[in-house]
Protein backbone atom coordinates (compact mmCIF):
# COMPACT_ATOMS: atom_id res chain seq x y z
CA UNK A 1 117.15 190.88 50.22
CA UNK A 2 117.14 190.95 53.91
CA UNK A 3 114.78 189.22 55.56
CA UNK A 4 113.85 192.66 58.06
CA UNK A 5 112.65 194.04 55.11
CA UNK A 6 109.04 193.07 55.37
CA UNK A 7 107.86 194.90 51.95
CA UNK A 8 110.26 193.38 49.57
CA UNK A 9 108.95 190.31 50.77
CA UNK A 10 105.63 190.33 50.55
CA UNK A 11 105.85 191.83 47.29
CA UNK A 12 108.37 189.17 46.12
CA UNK A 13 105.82 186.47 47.32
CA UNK A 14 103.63 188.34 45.22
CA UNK A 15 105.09 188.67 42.08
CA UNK A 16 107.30 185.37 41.49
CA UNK A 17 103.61 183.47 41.03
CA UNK A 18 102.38 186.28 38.51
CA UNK A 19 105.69 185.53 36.64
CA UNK A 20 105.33 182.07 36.88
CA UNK A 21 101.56 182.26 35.36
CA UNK A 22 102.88 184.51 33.01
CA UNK A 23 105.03 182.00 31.73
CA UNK A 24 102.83 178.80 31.95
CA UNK A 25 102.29 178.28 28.59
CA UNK A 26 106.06 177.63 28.28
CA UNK A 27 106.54 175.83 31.22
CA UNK A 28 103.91 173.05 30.85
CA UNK A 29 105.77 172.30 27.33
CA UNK A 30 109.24 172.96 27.77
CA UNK A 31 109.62 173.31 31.82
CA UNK A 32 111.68 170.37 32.71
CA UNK A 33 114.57 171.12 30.71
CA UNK A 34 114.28 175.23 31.99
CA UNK A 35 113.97 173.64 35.29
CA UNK A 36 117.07 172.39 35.40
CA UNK A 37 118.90 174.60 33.98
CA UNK A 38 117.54 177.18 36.26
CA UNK A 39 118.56 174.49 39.05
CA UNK A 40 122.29 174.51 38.00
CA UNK A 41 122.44 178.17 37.85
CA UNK A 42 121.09 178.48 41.13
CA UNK A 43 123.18 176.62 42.89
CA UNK A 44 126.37 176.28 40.34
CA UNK A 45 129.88 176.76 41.31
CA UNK A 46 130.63 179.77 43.15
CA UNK A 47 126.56 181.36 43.27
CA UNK A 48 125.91 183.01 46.70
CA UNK A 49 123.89 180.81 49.09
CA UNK A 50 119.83 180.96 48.09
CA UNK A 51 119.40 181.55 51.87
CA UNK A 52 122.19 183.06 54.14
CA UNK A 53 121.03 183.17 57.89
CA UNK A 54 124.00 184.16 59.63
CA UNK A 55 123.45 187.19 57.16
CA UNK A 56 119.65 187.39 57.73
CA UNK A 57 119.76 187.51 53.55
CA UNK A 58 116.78 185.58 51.75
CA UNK A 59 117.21 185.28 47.68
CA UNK A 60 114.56 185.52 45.49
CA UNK A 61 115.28 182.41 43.66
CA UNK A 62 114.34 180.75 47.28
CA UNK A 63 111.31 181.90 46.36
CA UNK A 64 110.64 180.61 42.71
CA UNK A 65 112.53 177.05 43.85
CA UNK A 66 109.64 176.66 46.80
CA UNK A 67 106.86 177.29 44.44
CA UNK A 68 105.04 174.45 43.95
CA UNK A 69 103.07 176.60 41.32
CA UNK A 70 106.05 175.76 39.71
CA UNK A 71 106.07 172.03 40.20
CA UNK A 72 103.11 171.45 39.17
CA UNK A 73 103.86 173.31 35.68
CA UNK A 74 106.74 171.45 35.05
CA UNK A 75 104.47 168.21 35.56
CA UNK A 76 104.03 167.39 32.40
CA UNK A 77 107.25 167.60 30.51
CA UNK A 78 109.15 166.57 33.48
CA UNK A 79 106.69 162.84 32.62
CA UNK A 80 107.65 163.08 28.80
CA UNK A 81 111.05 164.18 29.27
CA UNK A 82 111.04 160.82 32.53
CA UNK A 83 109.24 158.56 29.53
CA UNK A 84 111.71 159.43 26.85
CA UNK A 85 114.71 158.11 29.04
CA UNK A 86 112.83 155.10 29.15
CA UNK A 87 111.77 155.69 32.87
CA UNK A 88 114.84 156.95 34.39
């Protein structure tokens, strides 16, 4: 989205926490390994930049990557998955 576009915006800053509390349950047990895969999609080979500002083009996954709602979800399983590799 472009980042003149003051609406999609703030509506986009409003609805990527409602998804993300819609999907806590899931997150605080399985949210590491979503996480990262999420992670690698994001910014796999040949994905467009997550923020472009000779464009003036913001992505929405900026928004969800930022979210420390998000972080703090995938706490816990990010610990277990941490204690299970024996600390790594």
């Amino acid at each position: 989205m472009r980042v003149d576009e003051p609406m999609k915006l703030s509506l986009t800053r409003v609805l990527v926490p409602v998804a993300i509390i819609v999907a806590a349950p899931v997150l605080l047990v399985a949210g590491a390994p979503i996480r990262r895969r999420y992670l690698r999609h994001v910014y796999g080979e040949g994905a467009p930049a997550v923020v472009d500002k000779a464009g003036g083009r913001v992505s929405v996954h900026y928004f969800v990557l930022s979210s420390r709602l998000l972080q703090w979800l995938c706490a816990p399983s990010e610990a277990l998955t941490r204690a299970g590799r024996g600390g790594r």
